[in-house]
PDB file of N, CA and C in Angstrom:
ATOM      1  N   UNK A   1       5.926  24.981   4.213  1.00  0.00           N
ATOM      2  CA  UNK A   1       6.203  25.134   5.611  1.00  0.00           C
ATOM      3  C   UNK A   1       6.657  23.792   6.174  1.00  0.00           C
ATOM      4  N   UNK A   2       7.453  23.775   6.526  1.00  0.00           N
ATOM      5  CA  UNK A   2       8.147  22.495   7.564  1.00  0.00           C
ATOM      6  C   UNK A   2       8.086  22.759   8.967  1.00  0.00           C
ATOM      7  N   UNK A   3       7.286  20.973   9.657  1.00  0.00           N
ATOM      8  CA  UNK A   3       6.645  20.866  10.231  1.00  0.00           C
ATOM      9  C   UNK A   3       7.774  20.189  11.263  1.00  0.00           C
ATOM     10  N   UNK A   4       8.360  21.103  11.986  1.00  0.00           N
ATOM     11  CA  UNK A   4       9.335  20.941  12.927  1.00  0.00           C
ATOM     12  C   UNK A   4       9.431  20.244  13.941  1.00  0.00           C
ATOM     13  N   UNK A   5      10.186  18.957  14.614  1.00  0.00           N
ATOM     14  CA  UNK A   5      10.143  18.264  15.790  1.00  0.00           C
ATOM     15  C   UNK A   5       9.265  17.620  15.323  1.00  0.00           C
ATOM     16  N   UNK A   6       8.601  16.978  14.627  1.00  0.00           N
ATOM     17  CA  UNK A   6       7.346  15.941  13.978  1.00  0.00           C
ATOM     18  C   UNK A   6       8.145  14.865  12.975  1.00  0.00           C
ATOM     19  N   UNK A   7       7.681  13.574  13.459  1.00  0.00           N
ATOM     20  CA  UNK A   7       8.641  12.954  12.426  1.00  0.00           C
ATOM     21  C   UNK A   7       7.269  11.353  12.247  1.00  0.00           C
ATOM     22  N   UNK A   8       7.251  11.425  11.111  1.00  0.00           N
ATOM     23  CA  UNK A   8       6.953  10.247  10.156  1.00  0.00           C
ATOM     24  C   UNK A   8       6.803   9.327   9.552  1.00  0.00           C
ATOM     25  N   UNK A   9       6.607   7.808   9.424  1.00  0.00           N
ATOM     26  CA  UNK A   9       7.330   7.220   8.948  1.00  0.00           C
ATOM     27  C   UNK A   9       6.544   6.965   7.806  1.00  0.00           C
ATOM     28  N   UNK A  10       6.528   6.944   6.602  1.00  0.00           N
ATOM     29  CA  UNK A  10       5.378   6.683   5.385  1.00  0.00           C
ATOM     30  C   UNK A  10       6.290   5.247   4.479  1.00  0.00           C
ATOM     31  N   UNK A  11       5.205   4.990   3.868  1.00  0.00           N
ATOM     32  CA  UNK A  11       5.378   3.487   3.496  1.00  0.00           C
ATOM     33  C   UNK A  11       4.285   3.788   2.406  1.00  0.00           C
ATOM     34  N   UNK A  12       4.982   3.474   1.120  1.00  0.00           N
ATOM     35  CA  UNK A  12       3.738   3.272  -0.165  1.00  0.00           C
ATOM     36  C   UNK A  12       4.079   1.804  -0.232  1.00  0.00           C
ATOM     37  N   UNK A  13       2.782   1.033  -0.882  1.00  0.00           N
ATOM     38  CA  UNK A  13       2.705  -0.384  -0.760  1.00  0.00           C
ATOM     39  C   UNK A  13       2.400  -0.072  -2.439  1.00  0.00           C
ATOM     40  N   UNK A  14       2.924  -0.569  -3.306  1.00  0.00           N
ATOM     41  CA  UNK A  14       2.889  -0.699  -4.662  1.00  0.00           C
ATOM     42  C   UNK A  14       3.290  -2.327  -5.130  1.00  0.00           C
ATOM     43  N   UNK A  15       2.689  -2.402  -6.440  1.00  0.00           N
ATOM     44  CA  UNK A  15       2.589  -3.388  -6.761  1.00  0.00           C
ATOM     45  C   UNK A  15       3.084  -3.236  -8.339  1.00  0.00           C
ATOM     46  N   UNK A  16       4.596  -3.274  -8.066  1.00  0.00           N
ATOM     47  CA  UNK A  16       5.263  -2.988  -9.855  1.00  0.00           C
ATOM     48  C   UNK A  16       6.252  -3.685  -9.974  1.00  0.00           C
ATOM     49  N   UNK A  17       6.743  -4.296  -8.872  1.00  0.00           N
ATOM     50  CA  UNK A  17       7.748  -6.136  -9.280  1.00  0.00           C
ATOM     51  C   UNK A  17       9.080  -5.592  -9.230  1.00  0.00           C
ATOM     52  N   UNK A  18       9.359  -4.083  -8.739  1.00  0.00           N
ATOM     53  CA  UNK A  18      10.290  -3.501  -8.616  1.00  0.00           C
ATOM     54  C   UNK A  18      11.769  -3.580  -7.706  1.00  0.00           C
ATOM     55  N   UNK A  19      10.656  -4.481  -6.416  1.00  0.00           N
ATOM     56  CA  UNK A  19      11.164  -4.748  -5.227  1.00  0.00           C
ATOM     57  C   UNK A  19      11.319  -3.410  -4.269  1.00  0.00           C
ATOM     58  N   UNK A  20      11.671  -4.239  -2.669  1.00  0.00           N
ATOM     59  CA  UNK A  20      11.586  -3.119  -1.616  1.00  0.00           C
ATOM     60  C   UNK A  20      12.684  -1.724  -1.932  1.00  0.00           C
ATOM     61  N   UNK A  21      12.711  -0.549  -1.988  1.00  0.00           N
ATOM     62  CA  UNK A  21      13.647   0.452  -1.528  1.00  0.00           C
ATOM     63  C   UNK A  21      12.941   1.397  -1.173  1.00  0.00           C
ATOM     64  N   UNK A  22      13.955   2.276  -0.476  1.00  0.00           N
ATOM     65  CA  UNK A  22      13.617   3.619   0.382  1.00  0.00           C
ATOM     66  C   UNK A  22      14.640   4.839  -0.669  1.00  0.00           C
ATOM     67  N   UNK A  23      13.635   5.808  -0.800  1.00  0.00           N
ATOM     68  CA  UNK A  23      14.111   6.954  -1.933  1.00  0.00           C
ATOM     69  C   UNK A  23      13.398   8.198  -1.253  1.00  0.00           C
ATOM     70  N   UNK A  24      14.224   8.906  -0.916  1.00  0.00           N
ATOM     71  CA  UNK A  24      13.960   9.891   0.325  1.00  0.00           C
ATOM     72  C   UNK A  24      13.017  10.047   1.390  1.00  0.00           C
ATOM     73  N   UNK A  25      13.742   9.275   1.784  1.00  0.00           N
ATOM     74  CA  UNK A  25      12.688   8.781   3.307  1.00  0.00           C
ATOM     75  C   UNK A  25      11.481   8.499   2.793  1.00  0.00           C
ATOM     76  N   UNK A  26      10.996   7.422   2.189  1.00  0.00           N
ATOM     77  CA  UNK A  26      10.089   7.279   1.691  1.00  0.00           C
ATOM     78  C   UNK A  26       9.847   5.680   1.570  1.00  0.00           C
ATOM     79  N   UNK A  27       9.256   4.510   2.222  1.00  0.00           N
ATOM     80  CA  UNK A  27      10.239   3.115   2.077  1.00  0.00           C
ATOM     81  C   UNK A  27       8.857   2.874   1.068  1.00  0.00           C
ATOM     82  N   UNK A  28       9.601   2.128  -0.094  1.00  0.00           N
ATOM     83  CA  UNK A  28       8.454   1.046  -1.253  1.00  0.00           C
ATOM     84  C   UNK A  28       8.464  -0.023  -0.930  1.00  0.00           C
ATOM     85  N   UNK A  29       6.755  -0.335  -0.508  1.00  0.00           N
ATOM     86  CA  UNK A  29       6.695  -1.866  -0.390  1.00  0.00           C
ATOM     87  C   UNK A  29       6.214  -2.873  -1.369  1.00  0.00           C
ATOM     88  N   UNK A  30       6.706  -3.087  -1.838  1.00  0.00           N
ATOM     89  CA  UNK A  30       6.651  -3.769  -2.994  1.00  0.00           C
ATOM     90  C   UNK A  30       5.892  -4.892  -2.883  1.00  0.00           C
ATOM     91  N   UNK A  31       4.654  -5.386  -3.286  1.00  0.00           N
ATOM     92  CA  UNK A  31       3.814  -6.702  -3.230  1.00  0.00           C
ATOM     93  C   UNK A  31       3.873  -7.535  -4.284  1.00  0.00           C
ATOM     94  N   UNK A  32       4.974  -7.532  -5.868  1.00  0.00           N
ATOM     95  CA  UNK A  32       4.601  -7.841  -6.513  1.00  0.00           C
ATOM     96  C   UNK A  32       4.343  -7.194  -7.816  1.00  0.00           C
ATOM     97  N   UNK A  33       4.507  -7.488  -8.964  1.00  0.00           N
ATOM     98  CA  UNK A  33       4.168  -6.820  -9.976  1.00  0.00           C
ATOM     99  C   UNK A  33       2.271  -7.060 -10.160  1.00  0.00           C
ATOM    100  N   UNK A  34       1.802  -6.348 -11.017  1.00  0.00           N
ATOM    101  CA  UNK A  34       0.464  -6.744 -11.459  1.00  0.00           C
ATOM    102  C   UNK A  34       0.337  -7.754 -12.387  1.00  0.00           C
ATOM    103  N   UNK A  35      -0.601  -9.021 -12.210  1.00  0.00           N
ATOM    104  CA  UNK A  35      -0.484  -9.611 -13.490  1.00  0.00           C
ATOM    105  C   UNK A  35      -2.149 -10.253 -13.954  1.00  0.00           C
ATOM    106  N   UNK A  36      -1.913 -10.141 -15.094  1.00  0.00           N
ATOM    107  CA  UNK A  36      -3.347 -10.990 -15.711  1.00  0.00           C
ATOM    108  C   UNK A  36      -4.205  -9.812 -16.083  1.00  0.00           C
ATOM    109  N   UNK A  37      -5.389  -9.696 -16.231  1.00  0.00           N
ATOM    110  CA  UNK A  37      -6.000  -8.553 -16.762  1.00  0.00           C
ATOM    111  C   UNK A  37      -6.792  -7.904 -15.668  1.00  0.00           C
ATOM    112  N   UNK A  38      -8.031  -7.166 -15.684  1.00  0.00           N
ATOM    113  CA  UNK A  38      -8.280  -6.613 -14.871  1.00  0.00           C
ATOM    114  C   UNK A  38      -9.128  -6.826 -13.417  1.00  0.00           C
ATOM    115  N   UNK A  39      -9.656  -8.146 -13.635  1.00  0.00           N
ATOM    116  CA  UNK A  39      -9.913  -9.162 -13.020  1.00  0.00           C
ATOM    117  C   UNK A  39      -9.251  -9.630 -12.083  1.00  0.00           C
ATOM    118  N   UNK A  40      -8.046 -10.090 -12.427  1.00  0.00           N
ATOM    119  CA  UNK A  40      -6.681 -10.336 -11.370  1.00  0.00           C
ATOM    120  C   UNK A  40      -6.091  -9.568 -10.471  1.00  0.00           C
ATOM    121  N   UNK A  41      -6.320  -8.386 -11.318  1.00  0.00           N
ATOM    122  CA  UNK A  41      -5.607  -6.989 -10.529  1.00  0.00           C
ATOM    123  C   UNK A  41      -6.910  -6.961  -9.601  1.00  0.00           C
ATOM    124  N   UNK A  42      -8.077  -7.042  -9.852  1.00  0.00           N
ATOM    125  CA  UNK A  42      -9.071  -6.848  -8.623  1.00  0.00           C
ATOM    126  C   UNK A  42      -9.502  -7.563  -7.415  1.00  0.00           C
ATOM    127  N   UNK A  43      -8.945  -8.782  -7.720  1.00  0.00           N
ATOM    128  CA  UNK A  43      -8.545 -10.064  -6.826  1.00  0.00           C
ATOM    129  C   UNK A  43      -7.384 -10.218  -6.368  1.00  0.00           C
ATOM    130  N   UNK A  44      -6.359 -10.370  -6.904  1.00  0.00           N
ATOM    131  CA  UNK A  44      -5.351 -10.796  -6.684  1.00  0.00           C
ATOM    132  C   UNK A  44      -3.998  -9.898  -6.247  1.00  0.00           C
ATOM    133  N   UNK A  45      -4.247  -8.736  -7.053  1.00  0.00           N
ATOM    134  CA  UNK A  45      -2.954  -7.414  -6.304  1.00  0.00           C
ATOM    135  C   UNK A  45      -4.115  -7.002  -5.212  1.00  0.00           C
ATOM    136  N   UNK A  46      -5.260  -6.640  -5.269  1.00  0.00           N
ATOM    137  CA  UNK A  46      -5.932  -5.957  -4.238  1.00  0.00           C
ATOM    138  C   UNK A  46      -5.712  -6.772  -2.796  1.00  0.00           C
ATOM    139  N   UNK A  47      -5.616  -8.340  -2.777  1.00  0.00           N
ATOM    140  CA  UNK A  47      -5.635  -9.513  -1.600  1.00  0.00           C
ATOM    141  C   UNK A  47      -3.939  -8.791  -0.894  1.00  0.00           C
ATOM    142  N   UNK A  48      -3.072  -8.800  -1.803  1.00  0.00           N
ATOM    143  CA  UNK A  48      -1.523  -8.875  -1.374  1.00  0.00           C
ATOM    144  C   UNK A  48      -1.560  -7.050  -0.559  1.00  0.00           C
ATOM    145  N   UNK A  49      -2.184  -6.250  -1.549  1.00  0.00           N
ATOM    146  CA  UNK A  49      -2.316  -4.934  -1.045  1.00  0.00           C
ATOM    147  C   UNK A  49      -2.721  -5.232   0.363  1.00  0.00           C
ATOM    148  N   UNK A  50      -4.323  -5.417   0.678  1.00  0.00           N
ATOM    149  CA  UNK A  50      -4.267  -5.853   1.876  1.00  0.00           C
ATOM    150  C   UNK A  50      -4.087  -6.183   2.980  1.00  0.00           C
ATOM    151  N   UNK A  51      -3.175  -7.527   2.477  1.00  0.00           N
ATOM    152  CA  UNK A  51      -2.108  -8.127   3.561  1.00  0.00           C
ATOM    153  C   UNK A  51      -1.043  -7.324   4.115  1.00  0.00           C
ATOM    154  N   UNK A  52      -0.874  -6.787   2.973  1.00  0.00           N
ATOM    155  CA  UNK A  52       0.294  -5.527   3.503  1.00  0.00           C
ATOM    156  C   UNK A  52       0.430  -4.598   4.356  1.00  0.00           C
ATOM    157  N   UNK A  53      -0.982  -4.208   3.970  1.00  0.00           N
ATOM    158  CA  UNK A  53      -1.053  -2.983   4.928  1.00  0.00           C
ATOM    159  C   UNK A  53      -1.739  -3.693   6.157  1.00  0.00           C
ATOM    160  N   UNK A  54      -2.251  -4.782   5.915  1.00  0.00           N
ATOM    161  CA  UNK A  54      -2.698  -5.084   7.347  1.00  0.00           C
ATOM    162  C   UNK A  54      -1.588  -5.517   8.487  1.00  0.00           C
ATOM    163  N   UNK A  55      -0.463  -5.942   7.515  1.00  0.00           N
ATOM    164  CA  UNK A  55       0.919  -6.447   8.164  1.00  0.00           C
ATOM    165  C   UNK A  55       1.517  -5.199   8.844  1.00  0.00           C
ATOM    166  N   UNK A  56       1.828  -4.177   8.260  1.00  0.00           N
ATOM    167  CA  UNK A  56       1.897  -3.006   8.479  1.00  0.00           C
ATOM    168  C   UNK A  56       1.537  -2.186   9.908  1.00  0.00           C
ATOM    169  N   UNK A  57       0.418  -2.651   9.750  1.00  0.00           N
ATOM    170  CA  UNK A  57      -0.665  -1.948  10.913  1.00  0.00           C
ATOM    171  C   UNK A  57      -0.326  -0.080  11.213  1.00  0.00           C
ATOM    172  N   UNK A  58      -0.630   0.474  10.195  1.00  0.00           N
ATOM    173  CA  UNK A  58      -0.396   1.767   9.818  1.00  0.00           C
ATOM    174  C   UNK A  58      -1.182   2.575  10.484  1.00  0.00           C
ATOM    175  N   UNK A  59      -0.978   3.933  10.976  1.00  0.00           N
ATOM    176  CA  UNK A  59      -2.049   4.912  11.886  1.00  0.00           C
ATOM    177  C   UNK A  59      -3.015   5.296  10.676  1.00  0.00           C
ATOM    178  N   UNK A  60      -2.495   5.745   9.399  1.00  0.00           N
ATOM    179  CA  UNK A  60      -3.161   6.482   8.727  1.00  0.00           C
ATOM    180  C   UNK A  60      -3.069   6.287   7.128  1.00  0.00           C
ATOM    181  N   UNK A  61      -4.002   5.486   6.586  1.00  0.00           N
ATOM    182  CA  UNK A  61      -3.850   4.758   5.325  1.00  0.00           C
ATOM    183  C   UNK A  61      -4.986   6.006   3.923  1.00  0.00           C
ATOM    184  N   UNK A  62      -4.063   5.744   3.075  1.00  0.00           N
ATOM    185  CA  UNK A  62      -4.866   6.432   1.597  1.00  0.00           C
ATOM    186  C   UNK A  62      -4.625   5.760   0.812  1.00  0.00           C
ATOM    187  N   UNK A  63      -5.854   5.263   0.026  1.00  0.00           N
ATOM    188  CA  UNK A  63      -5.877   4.524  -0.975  1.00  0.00           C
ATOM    189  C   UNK A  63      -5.977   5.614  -2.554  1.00  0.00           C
ATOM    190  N   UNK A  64      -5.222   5.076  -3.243  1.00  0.00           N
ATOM    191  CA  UNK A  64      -5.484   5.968  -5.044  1.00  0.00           C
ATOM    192  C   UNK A  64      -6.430   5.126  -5.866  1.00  0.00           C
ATOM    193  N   UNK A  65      -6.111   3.667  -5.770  1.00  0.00           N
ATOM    194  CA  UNK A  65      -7.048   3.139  -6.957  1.00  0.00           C
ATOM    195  C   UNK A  65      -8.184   3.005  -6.517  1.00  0.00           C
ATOM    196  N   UNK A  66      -9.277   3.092  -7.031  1.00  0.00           N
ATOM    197  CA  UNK A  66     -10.990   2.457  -6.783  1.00  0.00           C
ATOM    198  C   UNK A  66     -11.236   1.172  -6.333  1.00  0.00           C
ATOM    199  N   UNK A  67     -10.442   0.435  -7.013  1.00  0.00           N
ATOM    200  CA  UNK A  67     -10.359  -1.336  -7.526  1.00  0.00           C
ATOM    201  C   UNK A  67      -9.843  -1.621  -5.771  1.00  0.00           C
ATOM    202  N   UNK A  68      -9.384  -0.694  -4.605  1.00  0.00           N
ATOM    203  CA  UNK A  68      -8.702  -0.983  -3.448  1.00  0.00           C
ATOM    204  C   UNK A  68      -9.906  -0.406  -2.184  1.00  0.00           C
ATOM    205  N   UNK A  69     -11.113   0.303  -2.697  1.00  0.00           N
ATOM    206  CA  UNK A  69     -12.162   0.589  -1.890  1.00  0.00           C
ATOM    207  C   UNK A  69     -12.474  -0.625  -0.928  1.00  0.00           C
ATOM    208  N   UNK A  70     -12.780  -2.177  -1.246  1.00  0.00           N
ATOM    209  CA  UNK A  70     -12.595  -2.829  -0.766  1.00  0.00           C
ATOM    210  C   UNK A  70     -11.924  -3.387   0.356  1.00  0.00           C
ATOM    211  N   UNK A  71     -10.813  -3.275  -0.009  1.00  0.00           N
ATOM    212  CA  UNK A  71      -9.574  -3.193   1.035  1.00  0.00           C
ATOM    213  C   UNK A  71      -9.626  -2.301   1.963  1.00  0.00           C
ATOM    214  N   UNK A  72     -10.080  -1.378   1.579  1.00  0.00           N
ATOM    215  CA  UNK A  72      -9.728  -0.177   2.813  1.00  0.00           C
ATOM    216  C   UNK A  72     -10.950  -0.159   3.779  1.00  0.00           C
ATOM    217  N   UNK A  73     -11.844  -0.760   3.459  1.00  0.00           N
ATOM    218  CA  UNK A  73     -13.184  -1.030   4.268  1.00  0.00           C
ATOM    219  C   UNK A  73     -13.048  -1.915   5.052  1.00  0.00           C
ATOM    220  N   UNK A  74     -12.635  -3.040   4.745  1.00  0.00           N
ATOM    221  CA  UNK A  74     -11.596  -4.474   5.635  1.00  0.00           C
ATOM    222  C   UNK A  74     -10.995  -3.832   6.348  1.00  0.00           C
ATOM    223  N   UNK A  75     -10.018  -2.936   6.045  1.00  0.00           N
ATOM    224  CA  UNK A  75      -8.411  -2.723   7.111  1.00  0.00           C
ATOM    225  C   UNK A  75      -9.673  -1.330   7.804  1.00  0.00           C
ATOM    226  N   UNK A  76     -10.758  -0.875   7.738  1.00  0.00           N
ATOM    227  CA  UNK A  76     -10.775  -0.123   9.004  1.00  0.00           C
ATOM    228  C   UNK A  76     -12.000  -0.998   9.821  1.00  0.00           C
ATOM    229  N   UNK A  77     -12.095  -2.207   9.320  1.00  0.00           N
ATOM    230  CA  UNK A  77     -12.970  -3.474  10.188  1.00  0.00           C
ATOM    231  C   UNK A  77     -11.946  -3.970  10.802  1.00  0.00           C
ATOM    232  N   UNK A  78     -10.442  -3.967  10.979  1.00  0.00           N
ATOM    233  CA  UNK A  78      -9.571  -4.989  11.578  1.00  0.00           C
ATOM    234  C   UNK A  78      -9.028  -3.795  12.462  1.00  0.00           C
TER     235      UNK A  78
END
């Protein structure tokens, strides 16, 4: 069902070194590839994730990874 006269703007914040594009109305924000082991990714992509979305300042945020629970507890303290 399409949700008529309603319009959107969505933003995934990924972290795959891909860089920014938009692929059907859809914009990738790119923070970066992941690097170092899993440690890094829990420090270091999770910090840039963050920033992002805090840069962002988004109505309505969903997180997929676990390792970003963190983050999303911050961005609904700010």
């Amino acid at each position: 069902m399409r949700d008529v006269g309603r319009s959107h703007d969505v933003t995934l914040i990924v972290a795959d070194g891909k860089g920014e594009e938009i692929r059907r109305g859809v914009r990738f924000h790119d923070v970066g590839p992941k690097t170092g082991g899993r440690f890094a990714r829990m420090t270091g992509t999770v910090k840039r994730v963050y920033q992002a979305a805090l840069a962002l300042q988004p109505d309505v945020v969903h997180f997929h990874d676990p390792e970003l629970i963190p983050a999303a507890l911050r961005l609904k303290q700010a």
